[in-house]
Protein backbone atom coordinates (compact mmCIF):
# COMPACT_ATOMS: atom_id res chain seq x y z
CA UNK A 1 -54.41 -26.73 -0.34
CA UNK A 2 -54.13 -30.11 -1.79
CA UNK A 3 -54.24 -30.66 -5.94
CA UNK A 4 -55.16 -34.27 -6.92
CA UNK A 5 -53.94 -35.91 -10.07
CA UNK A 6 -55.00 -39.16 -11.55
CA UNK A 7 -51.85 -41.56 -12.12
CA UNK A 8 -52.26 -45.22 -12.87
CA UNK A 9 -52.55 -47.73 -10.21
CA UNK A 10 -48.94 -49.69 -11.20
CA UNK A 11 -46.65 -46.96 -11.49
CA UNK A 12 -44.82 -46.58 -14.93
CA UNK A 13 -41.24 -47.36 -15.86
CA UNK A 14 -40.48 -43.69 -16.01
CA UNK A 15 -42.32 -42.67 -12.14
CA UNK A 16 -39.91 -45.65 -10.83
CA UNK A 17 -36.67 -44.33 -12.50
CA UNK A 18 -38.06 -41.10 -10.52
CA UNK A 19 -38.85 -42.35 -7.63
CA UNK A 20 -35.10 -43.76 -7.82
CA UNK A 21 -33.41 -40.70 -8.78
CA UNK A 22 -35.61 -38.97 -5.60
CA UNK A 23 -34.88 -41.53 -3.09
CA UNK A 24 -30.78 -41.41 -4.16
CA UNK A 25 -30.92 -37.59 -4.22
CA UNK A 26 -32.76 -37.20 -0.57
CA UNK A 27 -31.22 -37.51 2.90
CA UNK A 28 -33.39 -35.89 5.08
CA UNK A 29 -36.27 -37.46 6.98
CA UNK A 30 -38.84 -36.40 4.29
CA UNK A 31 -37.39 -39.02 2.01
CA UNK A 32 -41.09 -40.74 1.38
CA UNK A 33 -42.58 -37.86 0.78
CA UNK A 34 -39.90 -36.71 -1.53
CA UNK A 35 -39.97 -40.01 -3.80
CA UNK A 36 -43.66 -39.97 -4.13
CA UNK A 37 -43.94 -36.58 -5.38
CA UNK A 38 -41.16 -37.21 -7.65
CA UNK A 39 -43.09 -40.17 -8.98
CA UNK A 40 -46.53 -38.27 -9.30
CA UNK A 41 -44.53 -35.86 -11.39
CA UNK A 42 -43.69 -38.23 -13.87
CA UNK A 43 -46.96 -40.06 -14.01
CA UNK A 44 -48.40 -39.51 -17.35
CA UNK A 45 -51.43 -37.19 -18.35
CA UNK A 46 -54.58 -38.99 -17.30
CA UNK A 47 -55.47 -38.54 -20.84
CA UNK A 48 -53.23 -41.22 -21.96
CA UNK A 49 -54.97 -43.41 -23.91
CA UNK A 50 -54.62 -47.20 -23.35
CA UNK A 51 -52.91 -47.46 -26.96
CA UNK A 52 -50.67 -45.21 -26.27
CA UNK A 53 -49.35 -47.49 -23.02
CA UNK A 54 -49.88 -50.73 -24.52
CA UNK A 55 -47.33 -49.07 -27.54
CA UNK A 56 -45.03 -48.07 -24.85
CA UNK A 57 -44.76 -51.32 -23.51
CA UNK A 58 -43.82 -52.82 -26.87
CA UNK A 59 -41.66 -50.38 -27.58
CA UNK A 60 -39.60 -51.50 -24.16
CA UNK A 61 -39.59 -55.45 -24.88
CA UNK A 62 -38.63 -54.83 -28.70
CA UNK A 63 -35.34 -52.77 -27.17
CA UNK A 64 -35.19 -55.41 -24.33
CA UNK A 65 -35.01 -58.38 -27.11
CA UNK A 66 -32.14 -55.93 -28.60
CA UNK A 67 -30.22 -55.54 -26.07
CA UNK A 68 -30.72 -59.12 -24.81
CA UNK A 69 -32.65 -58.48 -21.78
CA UNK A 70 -35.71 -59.83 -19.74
CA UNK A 71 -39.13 -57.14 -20.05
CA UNK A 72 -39.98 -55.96 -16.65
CA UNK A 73 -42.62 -53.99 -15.92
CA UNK A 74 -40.91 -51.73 -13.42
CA UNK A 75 -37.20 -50.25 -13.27
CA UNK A 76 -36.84 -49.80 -17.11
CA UNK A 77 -37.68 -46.48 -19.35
CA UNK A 78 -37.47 -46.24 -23.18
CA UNK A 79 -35.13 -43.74 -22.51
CA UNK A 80 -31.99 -46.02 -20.43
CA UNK A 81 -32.69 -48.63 -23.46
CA UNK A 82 -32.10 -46.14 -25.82
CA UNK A 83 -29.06 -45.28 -24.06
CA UNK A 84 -27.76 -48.26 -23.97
CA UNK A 85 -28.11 -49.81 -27.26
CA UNK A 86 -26.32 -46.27 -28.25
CA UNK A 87 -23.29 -47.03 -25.84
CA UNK A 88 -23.29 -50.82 -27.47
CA UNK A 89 -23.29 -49.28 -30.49
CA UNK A 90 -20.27 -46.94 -30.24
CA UNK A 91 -18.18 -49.74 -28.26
CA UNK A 92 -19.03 -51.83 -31.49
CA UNK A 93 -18.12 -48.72 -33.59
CA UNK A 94 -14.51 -48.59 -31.85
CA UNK A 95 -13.76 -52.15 -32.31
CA UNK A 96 -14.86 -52.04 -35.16
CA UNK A 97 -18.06 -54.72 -34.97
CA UNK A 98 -20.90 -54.68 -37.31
CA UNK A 99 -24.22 -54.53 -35.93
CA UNK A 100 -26.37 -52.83 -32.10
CA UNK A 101 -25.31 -55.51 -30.10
């Protein structure tokens, strides 16, 4: 049996970051097959409403523009950004800078 599930047609920041994680985790032959189902998995609801993306997106460029970097539209999730402005953040803490980054 074969369940379907409606996913966007450009995959989102967070199905490539799976897709990633998949691809570095497999070794086996199945390795395809093993990244796309990752990335299915983290497709979002097909109920997600076109505000809610477009929000997402800005969300990413406004930590991008923080952190100094270039918006892409693959390869970045709202949760590495966050990550990293926090790891600015404490290197700034222990030397004692002012300001995210």
């Amino acid at each position: 049996m074969r369940e379907w599930k409606s996913v966007p047609i450009a995959p989102t920041t967070e199905m490539v970051a799976a897709g990633d994680r998949a691809e570095f985790v497999a070794t086996t032959h199945r390795t395809s097959a093993l990244v796309y189902r990752a990335m299915l998995d983290a497709a979002p609801p097909s109920g997600a409403s076109e505000d809610v993306q477009r929000f997402a997106i800005e969300v990413e460029k406004l930590l991008c523009s923080k952190l100094g970097r270039s918006w892409s539209p693959v390869g970045i999730s709202i949760e590495s950004l966050i990550n990293e402005l926090a790891e600015r953040r404490l290197e700034n803490v222990q030397r004692g800078a002012v300001g995210v980054g």
